[in-house]
C-alpha atoms as a PDB file:
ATOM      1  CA  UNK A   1      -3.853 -17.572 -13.829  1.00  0.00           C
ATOM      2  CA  UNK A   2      -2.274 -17.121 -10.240  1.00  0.00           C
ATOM      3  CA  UNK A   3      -4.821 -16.118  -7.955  1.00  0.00           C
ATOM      4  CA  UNK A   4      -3.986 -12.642  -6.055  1.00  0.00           C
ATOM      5  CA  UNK A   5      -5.607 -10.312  -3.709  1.00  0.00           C
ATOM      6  CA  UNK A   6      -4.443  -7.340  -2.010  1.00  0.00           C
ATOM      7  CA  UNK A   7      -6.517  -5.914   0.780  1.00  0.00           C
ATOM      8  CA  UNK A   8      -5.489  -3.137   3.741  1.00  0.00           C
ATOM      9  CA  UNK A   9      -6.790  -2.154   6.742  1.00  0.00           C
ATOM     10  CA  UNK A  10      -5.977   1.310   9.329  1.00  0.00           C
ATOM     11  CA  UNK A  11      -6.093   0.731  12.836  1.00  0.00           C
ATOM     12  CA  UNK A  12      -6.351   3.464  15.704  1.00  0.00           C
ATOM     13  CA  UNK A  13      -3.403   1.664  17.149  1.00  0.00           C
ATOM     14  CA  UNK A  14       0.736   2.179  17.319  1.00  0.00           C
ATOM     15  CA  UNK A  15       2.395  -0.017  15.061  1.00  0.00           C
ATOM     16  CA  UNK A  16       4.395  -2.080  18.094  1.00  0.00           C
ATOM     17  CA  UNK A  17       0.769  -2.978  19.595  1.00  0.00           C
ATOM     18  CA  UNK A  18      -0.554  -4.198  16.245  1.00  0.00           C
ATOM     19  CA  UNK A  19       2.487  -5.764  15.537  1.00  0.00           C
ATOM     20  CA  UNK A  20       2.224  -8.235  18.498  1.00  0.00           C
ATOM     21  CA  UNK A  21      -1.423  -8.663  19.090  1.00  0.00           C
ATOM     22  CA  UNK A  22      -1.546 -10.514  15.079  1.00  0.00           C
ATOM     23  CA  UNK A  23       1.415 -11.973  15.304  1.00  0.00           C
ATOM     24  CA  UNK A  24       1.104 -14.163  18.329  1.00  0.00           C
ATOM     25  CA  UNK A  25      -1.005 -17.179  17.140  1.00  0.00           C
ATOM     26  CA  UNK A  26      -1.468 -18.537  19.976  1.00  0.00           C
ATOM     27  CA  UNK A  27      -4.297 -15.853  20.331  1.00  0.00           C
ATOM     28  CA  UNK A  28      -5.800 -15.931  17.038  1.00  0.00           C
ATOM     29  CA  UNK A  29      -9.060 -17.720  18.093  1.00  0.00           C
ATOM     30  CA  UNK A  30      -9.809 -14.276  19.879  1.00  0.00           C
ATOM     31  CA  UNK A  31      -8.852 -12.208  17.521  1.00  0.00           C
ATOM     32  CA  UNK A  32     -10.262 -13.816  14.279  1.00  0.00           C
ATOM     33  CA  UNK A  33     -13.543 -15.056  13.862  1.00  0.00           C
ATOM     34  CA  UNK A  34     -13.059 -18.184  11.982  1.00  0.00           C
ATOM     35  CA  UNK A  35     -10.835 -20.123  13.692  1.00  0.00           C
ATOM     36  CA  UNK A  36     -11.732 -22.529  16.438  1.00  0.00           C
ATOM     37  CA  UNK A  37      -8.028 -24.024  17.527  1.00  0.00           C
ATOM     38  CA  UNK A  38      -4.530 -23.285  17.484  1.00  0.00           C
ATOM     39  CA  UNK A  39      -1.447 -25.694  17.733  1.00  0.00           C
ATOM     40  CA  UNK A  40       2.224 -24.634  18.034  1.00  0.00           C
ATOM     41  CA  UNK A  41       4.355 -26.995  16.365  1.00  0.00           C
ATOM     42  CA  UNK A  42       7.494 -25.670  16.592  1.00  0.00           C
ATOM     43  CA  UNK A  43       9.216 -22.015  17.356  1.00  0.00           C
ATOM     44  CA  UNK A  44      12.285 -19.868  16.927  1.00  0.00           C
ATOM     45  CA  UNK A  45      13.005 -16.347  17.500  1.00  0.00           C
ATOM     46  CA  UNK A  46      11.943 -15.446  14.033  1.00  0.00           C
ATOM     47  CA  UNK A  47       9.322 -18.204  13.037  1.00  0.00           C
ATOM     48  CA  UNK A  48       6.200 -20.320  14.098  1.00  0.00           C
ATOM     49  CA  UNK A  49       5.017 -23.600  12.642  1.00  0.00           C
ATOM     50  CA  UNK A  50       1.088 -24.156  13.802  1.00  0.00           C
ATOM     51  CA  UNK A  51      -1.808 -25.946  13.097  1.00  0.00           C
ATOM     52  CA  UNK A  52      -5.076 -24.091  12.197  1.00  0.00           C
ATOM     53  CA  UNK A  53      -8.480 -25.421  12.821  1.00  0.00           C
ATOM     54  CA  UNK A  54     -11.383 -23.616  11.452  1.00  0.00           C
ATOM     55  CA  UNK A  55     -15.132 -23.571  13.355  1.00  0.00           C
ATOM     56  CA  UNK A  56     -17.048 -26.554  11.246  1.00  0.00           C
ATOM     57  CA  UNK A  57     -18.823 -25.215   8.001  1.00  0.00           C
ATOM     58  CA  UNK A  58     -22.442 -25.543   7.058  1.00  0.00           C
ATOM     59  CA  UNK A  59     -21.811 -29.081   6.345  1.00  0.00           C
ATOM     60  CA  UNK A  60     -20.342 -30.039  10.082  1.00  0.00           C
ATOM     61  CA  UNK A  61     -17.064 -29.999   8.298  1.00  0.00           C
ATOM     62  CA  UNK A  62     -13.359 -28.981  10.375  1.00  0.00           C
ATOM     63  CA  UNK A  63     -10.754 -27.871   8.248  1.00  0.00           C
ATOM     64  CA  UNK A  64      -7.258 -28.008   9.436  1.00  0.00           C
ATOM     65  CA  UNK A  65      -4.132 -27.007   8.275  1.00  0.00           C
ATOM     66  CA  UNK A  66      -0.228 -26.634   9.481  1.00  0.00           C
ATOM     67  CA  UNK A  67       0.999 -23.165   8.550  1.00  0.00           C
ATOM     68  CA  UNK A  68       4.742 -21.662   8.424  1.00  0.00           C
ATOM     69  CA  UNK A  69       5.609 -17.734   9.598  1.00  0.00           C
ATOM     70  CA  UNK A  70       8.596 -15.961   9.435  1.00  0.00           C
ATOM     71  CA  UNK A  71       8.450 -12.361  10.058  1.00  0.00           C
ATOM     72  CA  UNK A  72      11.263  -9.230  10.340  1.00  0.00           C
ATOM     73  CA  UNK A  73      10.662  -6.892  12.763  1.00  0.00           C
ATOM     74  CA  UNK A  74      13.190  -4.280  11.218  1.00  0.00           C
ATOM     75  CA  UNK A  75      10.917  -4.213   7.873  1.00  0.00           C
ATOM     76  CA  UNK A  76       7.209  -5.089   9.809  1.00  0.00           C
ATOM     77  CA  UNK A  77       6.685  -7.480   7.173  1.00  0.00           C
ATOM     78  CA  UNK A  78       5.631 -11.307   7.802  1.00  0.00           C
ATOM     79  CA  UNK A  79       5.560 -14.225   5.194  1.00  0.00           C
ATOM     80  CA  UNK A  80       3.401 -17.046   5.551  1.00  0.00           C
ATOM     81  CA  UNK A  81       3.008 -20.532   3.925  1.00  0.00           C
ATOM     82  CA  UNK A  82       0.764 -23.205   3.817  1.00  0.00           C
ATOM     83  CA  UNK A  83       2.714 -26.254   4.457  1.00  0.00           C
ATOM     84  CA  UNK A  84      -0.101 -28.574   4.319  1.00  0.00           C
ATOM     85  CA  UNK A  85      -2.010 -26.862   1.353  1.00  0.00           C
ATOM     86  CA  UNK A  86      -5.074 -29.230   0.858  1.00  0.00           C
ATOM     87  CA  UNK A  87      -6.959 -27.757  -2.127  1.00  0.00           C
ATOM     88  CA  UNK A  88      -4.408 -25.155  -3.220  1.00  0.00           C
ATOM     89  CA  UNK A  89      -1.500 -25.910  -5.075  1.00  0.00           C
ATOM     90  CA  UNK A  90       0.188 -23.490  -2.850  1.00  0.00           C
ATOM     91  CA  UNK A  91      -1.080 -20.651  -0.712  1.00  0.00           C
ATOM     92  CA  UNK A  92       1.488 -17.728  -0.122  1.00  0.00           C
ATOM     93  CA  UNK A  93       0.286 -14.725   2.306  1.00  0.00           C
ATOM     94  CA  UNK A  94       2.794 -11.495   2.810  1.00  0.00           C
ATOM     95  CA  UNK A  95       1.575  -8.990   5.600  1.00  0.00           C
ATOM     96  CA  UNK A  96       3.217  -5.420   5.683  1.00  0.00           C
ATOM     97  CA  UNK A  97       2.776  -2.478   8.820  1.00  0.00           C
ATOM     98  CA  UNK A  98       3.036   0.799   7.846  1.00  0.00           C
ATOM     99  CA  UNK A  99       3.227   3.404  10.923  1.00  0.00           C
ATOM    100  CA  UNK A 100       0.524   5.985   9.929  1.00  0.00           C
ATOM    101  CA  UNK A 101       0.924   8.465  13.015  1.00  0.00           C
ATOM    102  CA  UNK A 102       1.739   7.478  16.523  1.00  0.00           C
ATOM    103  CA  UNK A 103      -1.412   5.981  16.856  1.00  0.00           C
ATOM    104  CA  UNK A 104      -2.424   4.483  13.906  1.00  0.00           C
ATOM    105  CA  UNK A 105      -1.078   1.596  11.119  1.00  0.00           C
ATOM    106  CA  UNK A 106      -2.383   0.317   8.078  1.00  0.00           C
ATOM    107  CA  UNK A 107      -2.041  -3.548   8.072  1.00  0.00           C
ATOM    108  CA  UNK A 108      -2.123  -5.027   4.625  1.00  0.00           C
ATOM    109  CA  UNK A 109      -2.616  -8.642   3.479  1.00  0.00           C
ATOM    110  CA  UNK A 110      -0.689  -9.876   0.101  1.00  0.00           C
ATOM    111  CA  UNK A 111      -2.345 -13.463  -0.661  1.00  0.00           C
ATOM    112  CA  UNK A 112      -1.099 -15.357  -3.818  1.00  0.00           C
ATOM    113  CA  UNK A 113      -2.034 -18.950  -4.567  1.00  0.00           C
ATOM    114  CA  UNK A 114      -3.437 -21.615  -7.038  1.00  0.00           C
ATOM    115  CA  UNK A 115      -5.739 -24.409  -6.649  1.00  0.00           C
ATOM    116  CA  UNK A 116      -5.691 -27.970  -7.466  1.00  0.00           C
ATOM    117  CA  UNK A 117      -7.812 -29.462 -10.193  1.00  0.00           C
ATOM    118  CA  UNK A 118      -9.886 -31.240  -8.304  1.00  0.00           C
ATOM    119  CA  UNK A 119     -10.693 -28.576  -5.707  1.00  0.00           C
ATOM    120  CA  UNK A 120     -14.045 -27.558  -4.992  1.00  0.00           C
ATOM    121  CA  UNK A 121     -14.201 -24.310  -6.403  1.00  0.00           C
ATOM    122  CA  UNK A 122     -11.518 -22.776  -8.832  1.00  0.00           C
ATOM    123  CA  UNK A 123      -8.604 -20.273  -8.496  1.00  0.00           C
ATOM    124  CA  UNK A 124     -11.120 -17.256 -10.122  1.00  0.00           C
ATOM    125  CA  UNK A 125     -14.078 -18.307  -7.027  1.00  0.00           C
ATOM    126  CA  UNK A 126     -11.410 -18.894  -4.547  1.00  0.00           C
ATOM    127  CA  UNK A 127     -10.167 -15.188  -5.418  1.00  0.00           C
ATOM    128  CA  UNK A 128     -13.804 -13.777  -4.756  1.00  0.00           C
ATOM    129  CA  UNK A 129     -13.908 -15.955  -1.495  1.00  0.00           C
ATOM    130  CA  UNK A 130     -10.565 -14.502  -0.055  1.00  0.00           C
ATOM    131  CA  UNK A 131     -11.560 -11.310  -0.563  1.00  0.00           C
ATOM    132  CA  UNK A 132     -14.554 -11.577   1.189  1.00  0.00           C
ATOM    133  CA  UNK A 133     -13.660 -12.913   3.863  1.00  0.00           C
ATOM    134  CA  UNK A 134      -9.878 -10.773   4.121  1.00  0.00           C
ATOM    135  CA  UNK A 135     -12.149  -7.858   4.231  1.00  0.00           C
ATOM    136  CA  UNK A 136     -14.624  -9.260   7.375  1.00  0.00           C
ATOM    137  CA  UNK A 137     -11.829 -10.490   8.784  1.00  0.00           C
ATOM    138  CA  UNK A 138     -10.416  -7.160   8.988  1.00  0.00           C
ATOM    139  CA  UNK A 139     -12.929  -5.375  10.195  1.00  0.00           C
ATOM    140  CA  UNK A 140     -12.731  -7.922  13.353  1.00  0.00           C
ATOM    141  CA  UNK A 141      -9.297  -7.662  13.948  1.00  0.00           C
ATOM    142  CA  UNK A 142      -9.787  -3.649  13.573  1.00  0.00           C
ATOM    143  CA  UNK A 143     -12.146  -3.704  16.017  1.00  0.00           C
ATOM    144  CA  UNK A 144     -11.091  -6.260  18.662  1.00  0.00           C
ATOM    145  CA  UNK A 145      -7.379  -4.425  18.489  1.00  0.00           C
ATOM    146  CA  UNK A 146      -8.942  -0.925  19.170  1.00  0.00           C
ATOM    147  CA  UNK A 147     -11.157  -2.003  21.714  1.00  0.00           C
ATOM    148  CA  UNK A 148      -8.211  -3.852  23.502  1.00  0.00           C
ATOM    149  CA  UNK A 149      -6.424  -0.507  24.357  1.00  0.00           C
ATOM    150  CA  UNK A 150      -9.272   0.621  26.418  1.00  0.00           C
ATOM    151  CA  UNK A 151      -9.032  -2.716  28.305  1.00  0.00           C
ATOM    152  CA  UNK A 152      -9.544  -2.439  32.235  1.00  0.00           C
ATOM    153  CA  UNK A 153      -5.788  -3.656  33.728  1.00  0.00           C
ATOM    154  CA  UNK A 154      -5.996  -5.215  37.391  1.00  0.00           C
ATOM    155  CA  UNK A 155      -3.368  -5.318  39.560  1.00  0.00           C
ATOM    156  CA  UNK A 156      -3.541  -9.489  39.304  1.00  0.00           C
ATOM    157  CA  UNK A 157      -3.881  -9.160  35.247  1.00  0.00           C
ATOM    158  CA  UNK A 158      -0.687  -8.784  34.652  1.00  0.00           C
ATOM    159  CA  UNK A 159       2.955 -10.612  35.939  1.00  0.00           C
ATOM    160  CA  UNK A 160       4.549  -9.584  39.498  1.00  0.00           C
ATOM    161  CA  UNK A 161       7.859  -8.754  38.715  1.00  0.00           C
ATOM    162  CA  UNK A 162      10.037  -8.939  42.074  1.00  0.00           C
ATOM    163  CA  UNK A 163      13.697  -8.471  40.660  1.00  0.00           C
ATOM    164  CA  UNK A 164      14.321  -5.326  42.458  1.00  0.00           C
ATOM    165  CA  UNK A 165      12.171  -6.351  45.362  1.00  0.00           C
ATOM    166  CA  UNK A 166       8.330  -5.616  46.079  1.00  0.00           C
ATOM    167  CA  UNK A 167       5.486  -6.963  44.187  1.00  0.00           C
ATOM    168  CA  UNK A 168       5.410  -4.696  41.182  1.00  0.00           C
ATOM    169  CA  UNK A 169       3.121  -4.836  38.104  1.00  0.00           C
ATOM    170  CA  UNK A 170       2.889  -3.099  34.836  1.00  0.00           C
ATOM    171  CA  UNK A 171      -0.262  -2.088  34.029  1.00  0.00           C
ATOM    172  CA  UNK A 172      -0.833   0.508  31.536  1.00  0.00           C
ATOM    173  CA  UNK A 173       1.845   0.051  28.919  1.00  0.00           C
ATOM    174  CA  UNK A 174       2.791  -0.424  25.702  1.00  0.00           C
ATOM    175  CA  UNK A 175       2.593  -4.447  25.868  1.00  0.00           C
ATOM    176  CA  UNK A 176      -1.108  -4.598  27.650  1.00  0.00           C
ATOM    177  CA  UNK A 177      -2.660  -1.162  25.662  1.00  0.00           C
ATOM    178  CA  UNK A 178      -0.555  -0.292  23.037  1.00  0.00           C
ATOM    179  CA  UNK A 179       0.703   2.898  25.358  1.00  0.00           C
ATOM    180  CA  UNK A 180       3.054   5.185  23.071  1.00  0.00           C
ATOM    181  CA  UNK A 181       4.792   7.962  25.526  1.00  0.00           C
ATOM    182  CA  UNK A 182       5.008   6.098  28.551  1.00  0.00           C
ATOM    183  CA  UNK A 183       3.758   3.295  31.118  1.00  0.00           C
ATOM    184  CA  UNK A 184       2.184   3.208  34.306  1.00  0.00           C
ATOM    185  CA  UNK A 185       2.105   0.652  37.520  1.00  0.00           C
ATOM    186  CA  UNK A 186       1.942  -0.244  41.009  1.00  0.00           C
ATOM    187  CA  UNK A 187       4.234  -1.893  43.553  1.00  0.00           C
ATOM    188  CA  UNK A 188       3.415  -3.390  47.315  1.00  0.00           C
ATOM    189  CA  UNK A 189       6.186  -3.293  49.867  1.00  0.00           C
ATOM    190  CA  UNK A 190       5.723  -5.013  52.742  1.00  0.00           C
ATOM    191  CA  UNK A 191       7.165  -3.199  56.245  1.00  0.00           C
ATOM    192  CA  UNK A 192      10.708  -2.878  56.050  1.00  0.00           C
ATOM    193  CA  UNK A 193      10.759  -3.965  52.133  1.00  0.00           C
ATOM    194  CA  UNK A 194      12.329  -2.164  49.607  1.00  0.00           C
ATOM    195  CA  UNK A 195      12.838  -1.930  45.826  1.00  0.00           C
ATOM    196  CA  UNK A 196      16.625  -1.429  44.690  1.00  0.00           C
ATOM    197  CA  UNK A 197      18.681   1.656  43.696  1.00  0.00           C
ATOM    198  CA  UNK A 198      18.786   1.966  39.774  1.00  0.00           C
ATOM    199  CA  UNK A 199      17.668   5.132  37.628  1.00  0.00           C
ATOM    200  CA  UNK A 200      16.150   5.795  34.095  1.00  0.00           C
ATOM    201  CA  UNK A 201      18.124   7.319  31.637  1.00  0.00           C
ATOM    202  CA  UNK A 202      15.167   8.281  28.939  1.00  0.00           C
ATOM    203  CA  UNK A 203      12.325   8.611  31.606  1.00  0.00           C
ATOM    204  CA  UNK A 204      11.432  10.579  34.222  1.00  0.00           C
ATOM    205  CA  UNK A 205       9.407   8.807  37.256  1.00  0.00           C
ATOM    206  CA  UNK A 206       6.204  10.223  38.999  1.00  0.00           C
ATOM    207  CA  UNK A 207       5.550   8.200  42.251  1.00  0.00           C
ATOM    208  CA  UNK A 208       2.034   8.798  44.125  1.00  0.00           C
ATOM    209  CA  UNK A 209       1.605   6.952  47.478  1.00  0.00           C
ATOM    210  CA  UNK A 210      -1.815   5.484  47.554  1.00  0.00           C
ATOM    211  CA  UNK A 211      -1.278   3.761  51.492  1.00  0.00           C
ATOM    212  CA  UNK A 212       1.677   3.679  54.019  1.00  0.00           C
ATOM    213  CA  UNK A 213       4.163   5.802  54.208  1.00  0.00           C
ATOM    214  CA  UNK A 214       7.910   5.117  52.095  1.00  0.00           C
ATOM    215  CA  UNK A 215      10.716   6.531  52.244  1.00  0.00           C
ATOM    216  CA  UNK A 216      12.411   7.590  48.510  1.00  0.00           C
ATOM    217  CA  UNK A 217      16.382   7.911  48.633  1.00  0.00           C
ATOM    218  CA  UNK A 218      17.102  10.226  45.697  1.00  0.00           C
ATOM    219  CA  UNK A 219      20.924  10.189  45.398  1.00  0.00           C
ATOM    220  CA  UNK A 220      21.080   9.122  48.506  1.00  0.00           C
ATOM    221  CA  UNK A 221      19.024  11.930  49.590  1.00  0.00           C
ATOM    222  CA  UNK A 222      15.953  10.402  51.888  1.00  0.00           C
ATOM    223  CA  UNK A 223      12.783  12.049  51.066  1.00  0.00           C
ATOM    224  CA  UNK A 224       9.477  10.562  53.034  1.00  0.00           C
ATOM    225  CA  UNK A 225       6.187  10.459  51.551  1.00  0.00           C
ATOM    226  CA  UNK A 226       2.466   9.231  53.319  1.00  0.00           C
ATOM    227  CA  UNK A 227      -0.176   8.523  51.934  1.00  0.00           C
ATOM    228  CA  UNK A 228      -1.937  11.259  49.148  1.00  0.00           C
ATOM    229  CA  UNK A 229       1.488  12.057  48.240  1.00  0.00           C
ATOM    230  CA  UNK A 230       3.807  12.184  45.298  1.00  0.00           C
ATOM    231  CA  UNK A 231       7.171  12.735  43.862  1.00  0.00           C
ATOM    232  CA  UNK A 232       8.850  13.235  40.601  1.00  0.00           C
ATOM    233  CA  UNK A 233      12.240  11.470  40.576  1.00  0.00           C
ATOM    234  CA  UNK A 234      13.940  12.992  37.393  1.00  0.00           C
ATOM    235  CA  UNK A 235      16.265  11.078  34.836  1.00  0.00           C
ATOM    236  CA  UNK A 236      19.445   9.819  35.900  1.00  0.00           C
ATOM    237  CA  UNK A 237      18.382  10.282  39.230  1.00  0.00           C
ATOM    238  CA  UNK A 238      19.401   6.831  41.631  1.00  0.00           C
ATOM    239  CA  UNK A 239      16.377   6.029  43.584  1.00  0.00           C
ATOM    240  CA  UNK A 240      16.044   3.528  46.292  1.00  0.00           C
ATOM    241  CA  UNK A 241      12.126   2.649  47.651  1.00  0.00           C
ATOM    242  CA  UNK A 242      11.674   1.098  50.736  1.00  0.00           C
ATOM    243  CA  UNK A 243       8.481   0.668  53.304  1.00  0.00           C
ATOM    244  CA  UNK A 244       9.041   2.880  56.391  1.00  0.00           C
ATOM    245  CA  UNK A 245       5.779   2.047  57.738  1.00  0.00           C
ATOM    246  CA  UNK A 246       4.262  -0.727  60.404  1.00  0.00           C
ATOM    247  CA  UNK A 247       1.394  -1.529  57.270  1.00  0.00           C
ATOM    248  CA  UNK A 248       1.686  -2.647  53.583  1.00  0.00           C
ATOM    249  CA  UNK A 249       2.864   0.226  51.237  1.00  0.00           C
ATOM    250  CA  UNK A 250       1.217   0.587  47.770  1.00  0.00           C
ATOM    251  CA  UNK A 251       3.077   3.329  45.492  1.00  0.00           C
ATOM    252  CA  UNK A 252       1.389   3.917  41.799  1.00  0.00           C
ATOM    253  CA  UNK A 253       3.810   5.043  39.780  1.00  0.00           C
ATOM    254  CA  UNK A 254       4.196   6.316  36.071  1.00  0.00           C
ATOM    255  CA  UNK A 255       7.314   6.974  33.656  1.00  0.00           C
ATOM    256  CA  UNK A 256       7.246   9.006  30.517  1.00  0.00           C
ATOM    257  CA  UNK A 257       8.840   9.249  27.690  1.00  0.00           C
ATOM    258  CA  UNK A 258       9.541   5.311  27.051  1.00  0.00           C
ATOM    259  CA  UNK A 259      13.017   4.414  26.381  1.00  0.00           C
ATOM    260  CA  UNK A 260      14.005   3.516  22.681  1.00  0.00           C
ATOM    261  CA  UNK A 261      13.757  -0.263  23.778  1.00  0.00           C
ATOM    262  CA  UNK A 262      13.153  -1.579  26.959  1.00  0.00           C
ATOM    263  CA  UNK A 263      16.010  -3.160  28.298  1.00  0.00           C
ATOM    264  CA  UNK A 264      17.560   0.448  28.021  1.00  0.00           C
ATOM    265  CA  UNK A 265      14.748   2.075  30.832  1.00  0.00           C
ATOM    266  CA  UNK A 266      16.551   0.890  33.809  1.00  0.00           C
ATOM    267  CA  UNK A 267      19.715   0.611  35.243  1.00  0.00           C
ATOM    268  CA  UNK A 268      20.644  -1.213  38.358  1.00  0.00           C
ATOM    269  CA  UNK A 269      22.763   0.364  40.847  1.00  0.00           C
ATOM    270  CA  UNK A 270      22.547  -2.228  43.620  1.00  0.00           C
ATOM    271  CA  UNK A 271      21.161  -5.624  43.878  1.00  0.00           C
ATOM    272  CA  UNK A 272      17.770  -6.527  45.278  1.00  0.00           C
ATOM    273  CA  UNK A 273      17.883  -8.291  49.004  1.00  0.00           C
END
């Protein structure tokens, strides 16, 4: 008999956040408890071939093992392989999402496999063993996944992106928390430095100056804020930010609702320079 478990979990987390924190490998020995390494063989847009190394058992023992995934995004499902099965005869694993509410999925784990004759333990213990340890391993992710979207974001935690000029970072979004109606950020402009006209078509912006004093061209209407101050720049409005002051500028700044995807939340109207 084929050995098969089925096992689900809900997290207090949107569907796109769970999504990508247990699907990048590369961070599984944070997120699971039993794994000590992780190796990326090879990559495509659609697929990961790695190398699993397990924390040594009671006996001092590492067990390794090269895995295949291949996941669809449009269907949240992923299908993993053993390619290097060492006791089994083959070890099949399908994971589903299922968007509960906006902040909250069930995750559910599909294992089927066989063992070898000379494993250690047969396909009937092996079943008992999975399911043991799907369910603690669960509970984990569940936990470390919630407990990541109250994470503490730092200005130097995440990328500078400088494209439209400035040193702007994301902080609060739906990459770094799991945010679901919007993300929030912070940009330094040095005296005379600007970011570049563009506008959001899904979003509107809300800009509070923390230090300095910027100037905000809304549609080529200059509006001047100092420090303690804020502005709503509306959608569709073209914006243009630039330093007005003698000192460093640092605008926080948050847009709401998120675009469907987001290559689609800004558009460029000039170039950076």
């Amino acid at each position: 008999m084929i050995g098969h478990t089925d096992n689900t979990i809900e997290i207090d987390a949107p569907i796109g956040f769970v999504w990508a924190q247990t699907n990048d490998v590369r961070t599984w020995t944070d997120l699971f408890t039993e794994y000590a390494k992780v190796e990326v063989l090879e990559e495509e847009a659609d697929s990961v071939l790695f190398r699993l190394t397990m924390h040594p058992d009671e006996q001092g023992r590492e067990w390794s093992w090269v895995s295949e995934r291949t996941w669809d995004h449009d269907t949240w499902t992923v299908r993993a392989r053993r390619v290097e099965t060492g006791p089994f005869e083959f070890m099949n694993i399908t994971w589903t999402y299922e968007e509960l509410g906006p902040d909250r999925t069930r995750m559910r784990w599909v294992q089927d496999f066989f063992m070898k004759p000379d494993a250690p333990v047969d396909t009937a213990q092996m079943t008992g063993n999975i399911n043991r340890n799907t369910r603690t391993q669960m509970d984990v992710i569940k936990q470390r996944v919630e407990r990541r979207r109250r994470a503490v974001i730092g200005f130097h935690d995440v990328p500078s992106n400088t494209r439209r000029g400035g040193d702007l970072r994301t902080l609060v979004s739906p990459a770094t928390v799991g945010a679901s109606s919007g993300f929030m950020g912070a940009v330094r402009l040095a005296p005379g430095e600007k970011v570049a006209e563009h506008y959001h078509p899904y979003s509107e912006e809300f800009i509070f100056l923390a230090s300095g004093e910027l100037r905000v061209d809304l549609d080529d209407e200059p509006v001047v804020l100092t420090a303690d101050q804020s502005l709503l720049v509306p959608r569709n409005v073209r914006h243009r930010l630039t330093n007005v002051g003698d000192g460093e500028a640092l605008a926080v700044f948050q847009l709401s609702p998120l675009a469907p995807r987001p290559e689609l939340g800004h558009v460029d109207t000039e170039e950076a320079g």
